[in-house]
PDB file of N, CA and C in Angstrom:
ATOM      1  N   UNK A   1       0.844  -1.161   0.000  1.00  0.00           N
ATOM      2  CA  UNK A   1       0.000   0.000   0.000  1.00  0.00           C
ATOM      3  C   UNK A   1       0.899   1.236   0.000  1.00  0.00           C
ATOM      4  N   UNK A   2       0.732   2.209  -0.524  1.00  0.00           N
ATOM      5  CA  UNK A   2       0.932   3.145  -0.834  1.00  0.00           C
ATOM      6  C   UNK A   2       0.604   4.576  -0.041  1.00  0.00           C
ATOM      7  N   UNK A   3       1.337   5.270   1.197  1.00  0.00           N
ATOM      8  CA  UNK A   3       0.904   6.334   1.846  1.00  0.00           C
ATOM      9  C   UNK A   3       1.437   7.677   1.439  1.00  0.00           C
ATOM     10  N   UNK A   4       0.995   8.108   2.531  1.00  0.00           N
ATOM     11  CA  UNK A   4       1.225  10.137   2.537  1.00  0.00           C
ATOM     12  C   UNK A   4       1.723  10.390   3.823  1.00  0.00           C
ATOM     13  N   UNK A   5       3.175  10.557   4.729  1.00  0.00           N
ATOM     14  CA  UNK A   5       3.422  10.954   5.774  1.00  0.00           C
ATOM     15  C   UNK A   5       4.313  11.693   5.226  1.00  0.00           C
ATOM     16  N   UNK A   6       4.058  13.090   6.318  1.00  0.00           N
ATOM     17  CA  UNK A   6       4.814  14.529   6.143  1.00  0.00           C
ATOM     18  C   UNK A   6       5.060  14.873   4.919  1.00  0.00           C
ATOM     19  N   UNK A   7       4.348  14.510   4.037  1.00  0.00           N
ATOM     20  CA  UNK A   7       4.363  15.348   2.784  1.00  0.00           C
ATOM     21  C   UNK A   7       4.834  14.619   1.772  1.00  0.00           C
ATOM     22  N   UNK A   8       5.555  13.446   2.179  1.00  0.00           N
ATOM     23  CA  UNK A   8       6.044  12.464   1.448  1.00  0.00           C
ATOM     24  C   UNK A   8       5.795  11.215   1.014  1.00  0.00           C
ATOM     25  N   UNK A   9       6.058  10.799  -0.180  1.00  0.00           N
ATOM     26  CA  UNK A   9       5.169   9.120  -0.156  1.00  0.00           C
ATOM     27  C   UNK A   9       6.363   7.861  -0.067  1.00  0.00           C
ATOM     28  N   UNK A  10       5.461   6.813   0.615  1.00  0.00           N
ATOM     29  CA  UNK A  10       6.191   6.149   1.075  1.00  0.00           C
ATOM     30  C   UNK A  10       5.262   4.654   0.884  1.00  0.00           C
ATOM     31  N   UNK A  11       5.825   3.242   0.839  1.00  0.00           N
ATOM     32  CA  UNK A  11       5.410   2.422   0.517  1.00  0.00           C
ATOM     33  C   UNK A  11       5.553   1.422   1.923  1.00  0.00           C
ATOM     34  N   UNK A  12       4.498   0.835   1.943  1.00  0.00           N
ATOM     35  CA  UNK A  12       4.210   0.325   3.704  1.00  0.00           C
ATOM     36  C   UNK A  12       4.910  -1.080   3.188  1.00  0.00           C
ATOM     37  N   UNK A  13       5.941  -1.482   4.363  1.00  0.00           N
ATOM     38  CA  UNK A  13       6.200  -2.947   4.089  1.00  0.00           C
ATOM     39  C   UNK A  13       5.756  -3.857   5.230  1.00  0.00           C
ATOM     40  N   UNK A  14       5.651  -3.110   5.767  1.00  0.00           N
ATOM     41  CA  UNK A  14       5.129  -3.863   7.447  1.00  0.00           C
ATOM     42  C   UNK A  14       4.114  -3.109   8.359  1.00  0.00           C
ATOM     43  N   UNK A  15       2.940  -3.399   8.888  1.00  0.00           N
ATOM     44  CA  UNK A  15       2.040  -2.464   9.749  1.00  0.00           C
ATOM     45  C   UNK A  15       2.010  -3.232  11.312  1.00  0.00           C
ATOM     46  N   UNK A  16       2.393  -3.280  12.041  1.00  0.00           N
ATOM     47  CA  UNK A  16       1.946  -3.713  13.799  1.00  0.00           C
ATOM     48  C   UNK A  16       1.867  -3.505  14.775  1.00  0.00           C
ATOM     49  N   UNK A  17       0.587  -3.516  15.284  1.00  0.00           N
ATOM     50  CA  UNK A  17       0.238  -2.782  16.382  1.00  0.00           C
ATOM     51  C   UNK A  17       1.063  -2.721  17.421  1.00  0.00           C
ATOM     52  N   UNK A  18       0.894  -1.934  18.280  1.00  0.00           N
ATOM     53  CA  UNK A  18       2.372  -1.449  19.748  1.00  0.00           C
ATOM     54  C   UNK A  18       1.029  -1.120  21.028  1.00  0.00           C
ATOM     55  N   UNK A  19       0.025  -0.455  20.383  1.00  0.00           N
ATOM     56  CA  UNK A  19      -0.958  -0.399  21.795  1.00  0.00           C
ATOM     57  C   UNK A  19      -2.280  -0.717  21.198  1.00  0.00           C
ATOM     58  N   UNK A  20      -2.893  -0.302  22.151  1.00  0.00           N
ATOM     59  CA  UNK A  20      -4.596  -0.595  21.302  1.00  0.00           C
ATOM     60  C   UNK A  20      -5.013   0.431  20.392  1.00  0.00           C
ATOM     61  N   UNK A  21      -5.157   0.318  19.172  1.00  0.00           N
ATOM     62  CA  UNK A  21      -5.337   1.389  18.256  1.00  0.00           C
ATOM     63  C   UNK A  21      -4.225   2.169  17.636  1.00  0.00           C
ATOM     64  N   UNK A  22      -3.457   1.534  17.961  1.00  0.00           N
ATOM     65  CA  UNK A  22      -1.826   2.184  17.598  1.00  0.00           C
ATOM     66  C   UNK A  22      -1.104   1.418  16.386  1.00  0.00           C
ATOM     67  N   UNK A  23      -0.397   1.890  15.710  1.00  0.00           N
ATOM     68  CA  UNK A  23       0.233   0.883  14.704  1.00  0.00           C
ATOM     69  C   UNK A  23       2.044   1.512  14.152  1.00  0.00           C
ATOM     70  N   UNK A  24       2.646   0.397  14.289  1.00  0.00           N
ATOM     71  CA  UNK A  24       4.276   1.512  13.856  1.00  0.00           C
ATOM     72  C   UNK A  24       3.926   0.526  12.147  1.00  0.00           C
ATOM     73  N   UNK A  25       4.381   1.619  11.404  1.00  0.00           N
ATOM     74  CA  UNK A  25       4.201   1.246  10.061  1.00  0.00           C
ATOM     75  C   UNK A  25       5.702   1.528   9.551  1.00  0.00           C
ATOM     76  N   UNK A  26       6.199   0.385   9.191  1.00  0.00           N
ATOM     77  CA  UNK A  26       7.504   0.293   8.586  1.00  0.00           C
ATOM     78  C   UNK A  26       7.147   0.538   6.885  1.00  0.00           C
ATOM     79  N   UNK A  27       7.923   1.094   6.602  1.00  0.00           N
ATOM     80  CA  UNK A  27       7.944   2.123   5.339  1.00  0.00           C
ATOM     81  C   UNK A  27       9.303   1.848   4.083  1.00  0.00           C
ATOM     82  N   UNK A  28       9.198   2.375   3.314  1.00  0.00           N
ATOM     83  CA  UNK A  28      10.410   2.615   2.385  1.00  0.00           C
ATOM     84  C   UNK A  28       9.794   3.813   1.701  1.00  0.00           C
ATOM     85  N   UNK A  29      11.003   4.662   1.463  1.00  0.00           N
ATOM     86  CA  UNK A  29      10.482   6.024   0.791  1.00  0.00           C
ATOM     87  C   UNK A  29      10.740   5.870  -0.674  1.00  0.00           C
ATOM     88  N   UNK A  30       9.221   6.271  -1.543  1.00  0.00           N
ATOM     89  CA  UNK A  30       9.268   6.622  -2.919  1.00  0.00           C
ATOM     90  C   UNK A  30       9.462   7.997  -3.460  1.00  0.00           C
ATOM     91  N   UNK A  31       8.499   8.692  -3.008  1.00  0.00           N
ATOM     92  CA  UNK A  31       9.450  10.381  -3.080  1.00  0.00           C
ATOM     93  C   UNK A  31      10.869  10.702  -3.421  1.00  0.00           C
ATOM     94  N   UNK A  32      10.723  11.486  -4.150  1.00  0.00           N
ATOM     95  CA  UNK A  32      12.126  11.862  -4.826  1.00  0.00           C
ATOM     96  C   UNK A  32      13.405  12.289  -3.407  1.00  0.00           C
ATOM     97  N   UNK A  33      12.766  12.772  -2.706  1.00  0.00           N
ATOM     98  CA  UNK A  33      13.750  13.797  -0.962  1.00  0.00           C
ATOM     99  C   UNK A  33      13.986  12.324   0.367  1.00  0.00           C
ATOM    100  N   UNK A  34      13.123  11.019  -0.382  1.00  0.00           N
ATOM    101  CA  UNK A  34      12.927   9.955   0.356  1.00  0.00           C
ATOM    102  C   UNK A  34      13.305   8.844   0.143  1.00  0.00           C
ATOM    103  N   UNK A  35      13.246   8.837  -1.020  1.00  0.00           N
ATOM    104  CA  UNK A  35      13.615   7.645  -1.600  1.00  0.00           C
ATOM    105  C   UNK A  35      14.855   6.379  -1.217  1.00  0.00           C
ATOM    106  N   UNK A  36      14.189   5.234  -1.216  1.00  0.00           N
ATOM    107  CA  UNK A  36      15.364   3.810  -0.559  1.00  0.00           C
ATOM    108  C   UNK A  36      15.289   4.460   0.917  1.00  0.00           C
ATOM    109  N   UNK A  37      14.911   5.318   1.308  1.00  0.00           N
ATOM    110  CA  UNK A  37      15.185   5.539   2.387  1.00  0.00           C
ATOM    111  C   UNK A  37      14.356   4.678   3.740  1.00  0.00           C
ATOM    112  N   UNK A  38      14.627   4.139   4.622  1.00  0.00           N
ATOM    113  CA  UNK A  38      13.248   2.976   5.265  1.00  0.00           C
ATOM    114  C   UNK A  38      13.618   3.939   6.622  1.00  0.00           C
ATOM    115  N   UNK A  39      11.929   4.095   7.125  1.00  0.00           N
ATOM    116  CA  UNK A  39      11.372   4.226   7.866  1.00  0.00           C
ATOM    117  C   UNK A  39      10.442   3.734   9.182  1.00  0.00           C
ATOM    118  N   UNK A  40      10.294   4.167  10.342  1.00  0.00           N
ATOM    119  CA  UNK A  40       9.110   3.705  10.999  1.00  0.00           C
ATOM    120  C   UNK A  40       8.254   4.804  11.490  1.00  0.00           C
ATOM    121  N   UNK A  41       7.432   4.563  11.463  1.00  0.00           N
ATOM    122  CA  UNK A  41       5.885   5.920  11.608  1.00  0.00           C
ATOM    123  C   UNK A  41       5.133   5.292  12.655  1.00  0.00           C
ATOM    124  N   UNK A  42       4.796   5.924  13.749  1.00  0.00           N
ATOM    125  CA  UNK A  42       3.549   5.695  14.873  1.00  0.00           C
ATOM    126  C   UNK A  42       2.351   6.498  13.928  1.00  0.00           C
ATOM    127  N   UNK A  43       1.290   6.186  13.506  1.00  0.00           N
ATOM    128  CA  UNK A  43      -0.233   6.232  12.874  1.00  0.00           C
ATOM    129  C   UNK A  43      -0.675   7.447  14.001  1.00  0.00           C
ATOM    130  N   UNK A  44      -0.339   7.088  15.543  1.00  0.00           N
ATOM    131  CA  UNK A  44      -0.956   7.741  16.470  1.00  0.00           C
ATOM    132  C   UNK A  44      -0.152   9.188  16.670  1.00  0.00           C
ATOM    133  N   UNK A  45       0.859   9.432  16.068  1.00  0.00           N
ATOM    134  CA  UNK A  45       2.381  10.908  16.086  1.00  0.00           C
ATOM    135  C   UNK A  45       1.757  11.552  14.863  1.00  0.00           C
ATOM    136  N   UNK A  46       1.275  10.624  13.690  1.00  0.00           N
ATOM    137  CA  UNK A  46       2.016  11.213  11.754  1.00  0.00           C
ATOM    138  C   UNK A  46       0.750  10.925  11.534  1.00  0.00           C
ATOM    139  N   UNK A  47       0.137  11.944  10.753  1.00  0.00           N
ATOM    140  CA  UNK A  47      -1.154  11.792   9.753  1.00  0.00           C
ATOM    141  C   UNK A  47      -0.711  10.780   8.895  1.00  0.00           C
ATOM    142  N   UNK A  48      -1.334   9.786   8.389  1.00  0.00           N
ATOM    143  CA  UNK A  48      -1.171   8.748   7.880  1.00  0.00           C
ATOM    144  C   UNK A  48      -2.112   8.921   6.674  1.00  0.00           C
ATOM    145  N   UNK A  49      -2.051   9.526   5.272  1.00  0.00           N
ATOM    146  CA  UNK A  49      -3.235   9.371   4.190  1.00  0.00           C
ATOM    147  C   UNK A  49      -2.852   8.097   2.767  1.00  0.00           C
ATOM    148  N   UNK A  50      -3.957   7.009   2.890  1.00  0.00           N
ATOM    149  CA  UNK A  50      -3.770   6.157   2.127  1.00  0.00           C
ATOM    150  C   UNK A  50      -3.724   6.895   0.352  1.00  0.00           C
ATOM    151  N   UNK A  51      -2.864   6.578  -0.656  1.00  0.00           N
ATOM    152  CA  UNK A  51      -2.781   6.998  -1.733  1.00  0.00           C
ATOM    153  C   UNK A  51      -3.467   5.431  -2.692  1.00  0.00           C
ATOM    154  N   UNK A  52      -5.187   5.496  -3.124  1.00  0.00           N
ATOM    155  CA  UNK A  52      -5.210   4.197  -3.853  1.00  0.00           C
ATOM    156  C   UNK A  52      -5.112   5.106  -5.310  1.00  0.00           C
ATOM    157  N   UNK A  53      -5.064   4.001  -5.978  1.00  0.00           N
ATOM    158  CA  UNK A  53      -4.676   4.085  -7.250  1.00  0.00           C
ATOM    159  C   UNK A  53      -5.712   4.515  -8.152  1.00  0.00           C
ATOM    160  N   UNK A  54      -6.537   4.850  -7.948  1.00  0.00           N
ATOM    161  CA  UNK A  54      -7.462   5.760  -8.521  1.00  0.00           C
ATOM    162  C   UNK A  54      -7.476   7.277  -8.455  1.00  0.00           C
ATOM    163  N   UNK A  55      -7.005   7.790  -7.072  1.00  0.00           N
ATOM    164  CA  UNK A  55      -6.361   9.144  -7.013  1.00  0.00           C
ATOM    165  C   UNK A  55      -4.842  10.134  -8.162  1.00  0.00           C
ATOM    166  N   UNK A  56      -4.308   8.597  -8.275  1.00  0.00           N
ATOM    167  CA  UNK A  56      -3.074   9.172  -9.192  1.00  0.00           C
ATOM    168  C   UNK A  56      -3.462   9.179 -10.902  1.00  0.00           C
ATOM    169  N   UNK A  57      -2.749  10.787 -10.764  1.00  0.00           N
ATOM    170  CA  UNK A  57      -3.233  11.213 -11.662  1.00  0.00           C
ATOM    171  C   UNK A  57      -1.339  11.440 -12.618  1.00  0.00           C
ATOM    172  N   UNK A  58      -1.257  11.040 -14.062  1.00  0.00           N
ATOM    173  CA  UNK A  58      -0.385  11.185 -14.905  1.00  0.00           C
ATOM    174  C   UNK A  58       0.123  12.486 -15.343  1.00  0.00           C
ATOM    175  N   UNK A  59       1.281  13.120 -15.404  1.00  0.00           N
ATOM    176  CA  UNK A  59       1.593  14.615 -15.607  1.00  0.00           C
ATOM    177  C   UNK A  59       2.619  14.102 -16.721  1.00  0.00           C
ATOM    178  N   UNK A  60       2.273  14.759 -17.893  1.00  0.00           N
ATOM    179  CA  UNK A  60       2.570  15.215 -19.176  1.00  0.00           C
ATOM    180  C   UNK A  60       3.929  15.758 -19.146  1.00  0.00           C
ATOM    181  N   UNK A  61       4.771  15.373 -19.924  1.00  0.00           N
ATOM    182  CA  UNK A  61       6.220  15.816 -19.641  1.00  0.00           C
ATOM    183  C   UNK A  61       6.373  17.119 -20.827  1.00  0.00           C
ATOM    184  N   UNK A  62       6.053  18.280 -20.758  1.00  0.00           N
ATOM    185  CA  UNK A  62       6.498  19.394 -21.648  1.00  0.00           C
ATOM    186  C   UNK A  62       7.405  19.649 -21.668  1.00  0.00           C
ATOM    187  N   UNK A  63       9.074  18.761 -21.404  1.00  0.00           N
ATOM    188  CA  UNK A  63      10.101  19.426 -21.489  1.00  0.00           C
ATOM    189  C   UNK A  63      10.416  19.762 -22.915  1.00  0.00           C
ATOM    190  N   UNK A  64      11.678  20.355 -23.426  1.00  0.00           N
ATOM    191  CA  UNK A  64      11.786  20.114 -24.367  1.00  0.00           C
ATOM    192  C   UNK A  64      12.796  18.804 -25.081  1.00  0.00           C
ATOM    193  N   UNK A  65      12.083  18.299 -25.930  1.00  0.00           N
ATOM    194  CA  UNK A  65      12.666  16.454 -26.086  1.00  0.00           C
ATOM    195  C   UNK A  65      12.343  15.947 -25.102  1.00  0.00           C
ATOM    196  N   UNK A  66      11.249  15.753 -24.338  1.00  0.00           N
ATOM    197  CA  UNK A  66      10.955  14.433 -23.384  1.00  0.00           C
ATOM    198  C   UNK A  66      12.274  14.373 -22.696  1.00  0.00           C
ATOM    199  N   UNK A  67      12.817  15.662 -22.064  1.00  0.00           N
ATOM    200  CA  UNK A  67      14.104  15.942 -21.118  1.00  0.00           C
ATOM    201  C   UNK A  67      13.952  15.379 -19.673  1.00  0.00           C
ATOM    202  N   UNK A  68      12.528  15.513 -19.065  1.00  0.00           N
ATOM    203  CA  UNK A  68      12.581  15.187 -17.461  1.00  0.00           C
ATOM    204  C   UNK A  68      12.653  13.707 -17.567  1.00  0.00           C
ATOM    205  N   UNK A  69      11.754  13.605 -19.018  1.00  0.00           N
ATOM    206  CA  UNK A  69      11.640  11.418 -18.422  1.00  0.00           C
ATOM    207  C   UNK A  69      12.873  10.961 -19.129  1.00  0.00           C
ATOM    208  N   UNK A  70      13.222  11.638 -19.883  1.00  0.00           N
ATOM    209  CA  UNK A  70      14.814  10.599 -20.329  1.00  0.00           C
ATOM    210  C   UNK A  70      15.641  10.804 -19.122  1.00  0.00           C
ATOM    211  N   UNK A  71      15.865  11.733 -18.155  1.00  0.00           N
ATOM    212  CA  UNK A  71      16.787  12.040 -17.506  1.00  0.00           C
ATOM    213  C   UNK A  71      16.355  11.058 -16.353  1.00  0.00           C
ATOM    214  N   UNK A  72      15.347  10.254 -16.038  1.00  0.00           N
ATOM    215  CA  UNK A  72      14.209   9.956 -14.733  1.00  0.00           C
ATOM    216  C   UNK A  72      14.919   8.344 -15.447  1.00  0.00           C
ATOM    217  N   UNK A  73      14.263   8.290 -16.144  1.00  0.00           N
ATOM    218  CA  UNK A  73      14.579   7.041 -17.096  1.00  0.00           C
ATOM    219  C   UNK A  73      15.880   6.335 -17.033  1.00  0.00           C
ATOM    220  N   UNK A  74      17.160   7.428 -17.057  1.00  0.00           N
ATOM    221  CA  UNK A  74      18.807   7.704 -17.353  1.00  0.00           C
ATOM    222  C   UNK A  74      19.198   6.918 -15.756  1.00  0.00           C
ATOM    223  N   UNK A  75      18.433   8.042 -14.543  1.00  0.00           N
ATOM    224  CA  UNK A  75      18.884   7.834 -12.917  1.00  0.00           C
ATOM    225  C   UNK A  75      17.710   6.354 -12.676  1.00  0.00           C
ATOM    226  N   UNK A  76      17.062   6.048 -13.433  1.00  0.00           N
ATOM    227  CA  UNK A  76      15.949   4.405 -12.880  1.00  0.00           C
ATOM    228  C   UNK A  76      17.343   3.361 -13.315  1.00  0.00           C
ATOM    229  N   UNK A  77      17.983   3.354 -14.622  1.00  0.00           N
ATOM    230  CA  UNK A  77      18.665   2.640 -15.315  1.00  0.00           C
ATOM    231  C   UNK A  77      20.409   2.690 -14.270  1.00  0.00           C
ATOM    232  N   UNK A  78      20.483   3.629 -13.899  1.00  0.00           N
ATOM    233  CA  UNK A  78      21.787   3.904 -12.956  1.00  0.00           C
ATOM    234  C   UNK A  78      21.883   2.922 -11.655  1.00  0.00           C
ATOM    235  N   UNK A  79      20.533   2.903 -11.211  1.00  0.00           N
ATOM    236  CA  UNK A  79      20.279   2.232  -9.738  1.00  0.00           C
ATOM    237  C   UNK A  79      19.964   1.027  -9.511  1.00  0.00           C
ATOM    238  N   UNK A  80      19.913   0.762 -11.536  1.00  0.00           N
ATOM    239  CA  UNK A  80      19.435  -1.203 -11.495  1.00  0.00           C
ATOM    240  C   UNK A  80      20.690  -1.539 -11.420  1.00  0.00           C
ATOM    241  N   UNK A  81      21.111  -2.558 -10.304  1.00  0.00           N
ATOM    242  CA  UNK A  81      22.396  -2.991 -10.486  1.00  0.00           C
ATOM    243  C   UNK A  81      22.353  -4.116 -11.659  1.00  0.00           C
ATOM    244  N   UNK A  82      23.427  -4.272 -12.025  1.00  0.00           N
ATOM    245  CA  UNK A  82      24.355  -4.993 -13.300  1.00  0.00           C
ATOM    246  C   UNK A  82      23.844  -6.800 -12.971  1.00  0.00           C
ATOM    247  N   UNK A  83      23.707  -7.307 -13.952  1.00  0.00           N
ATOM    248  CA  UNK A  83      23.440  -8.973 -13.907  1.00  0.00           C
ATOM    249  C   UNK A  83      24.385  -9.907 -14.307  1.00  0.00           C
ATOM    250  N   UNK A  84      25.249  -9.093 -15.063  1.00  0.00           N
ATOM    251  CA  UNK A  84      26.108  -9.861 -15.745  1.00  0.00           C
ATOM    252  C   UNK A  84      27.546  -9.916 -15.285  1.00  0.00           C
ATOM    253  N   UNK A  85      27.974 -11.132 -15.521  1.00  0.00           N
ATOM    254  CA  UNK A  85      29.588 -11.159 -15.328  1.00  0.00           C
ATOM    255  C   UNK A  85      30.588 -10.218 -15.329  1.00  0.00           C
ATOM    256  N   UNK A  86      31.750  -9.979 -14.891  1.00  0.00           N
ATOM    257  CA  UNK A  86      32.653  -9.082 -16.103  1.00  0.00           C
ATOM    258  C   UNK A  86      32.342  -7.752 -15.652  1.00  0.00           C
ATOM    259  N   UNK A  87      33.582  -7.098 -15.846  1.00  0.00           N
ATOM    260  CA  UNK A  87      33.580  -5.967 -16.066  1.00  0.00           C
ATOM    261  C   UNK A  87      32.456  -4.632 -16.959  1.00  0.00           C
ATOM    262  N   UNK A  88      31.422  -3.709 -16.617  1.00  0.00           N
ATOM    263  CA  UNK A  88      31.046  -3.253 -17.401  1.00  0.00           C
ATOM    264  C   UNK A  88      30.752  -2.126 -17.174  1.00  0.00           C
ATOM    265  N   UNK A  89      30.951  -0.888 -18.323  1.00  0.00           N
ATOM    266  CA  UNK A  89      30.783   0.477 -17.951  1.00  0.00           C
ATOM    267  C   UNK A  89      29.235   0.906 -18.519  1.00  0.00           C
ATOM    268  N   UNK A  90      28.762   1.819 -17.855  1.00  0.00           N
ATOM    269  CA  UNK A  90      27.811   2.823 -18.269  1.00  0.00           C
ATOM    270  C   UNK A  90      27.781   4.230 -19.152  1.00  0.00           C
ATOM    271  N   UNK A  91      27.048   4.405 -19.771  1.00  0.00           N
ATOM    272  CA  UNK A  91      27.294   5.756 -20.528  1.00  0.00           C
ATOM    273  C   UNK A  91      26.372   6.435 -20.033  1.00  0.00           C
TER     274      UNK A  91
END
């Protein structure tokens, strides 16, 4: 599932309760300021807003040449690590 704490989104990997009505929600950050980053959130401290997938909405890249998603595209391709044997460089 997919949340909203402090402004940031973050992807729930674990939810369990600590008191009655309480929950620490272990996290990993998707947000660009968050990201890989893992977390834990008390529900009962942090506004907690579920993001379902009907809310997200697609934004149109007007750069010029499709500049933000090649560059988004460029840093997704940077962070897949390598599968193969051997020595190999990136461009």
């Amino acid at each position: 599932m997919r949340v909203q704490i402090r402004g940031e989104e973050w992807l729930v990997r674990d939810a369990r309760p600590v008191q009655q009505n309480v929950f620490a929600l272990r996290v990993t950050g998707l947000s660009e300021t968050v990201r890989d980053y893992e977390a834990t959130f008390l529900d009962s401290l942090d506004a907690v807003k579920v993001i379902s997938p009907e809310e997200v909405t697609f934004v149109r890249d007007d750069s010029q040449g499709y500049r933000r998603s090649r560059l988004f595209l460029h840093a997704l391709l940077a962070r897949t690590p390598l599968t193969q044997p051997g020595v190999t460089t990136r461009d």
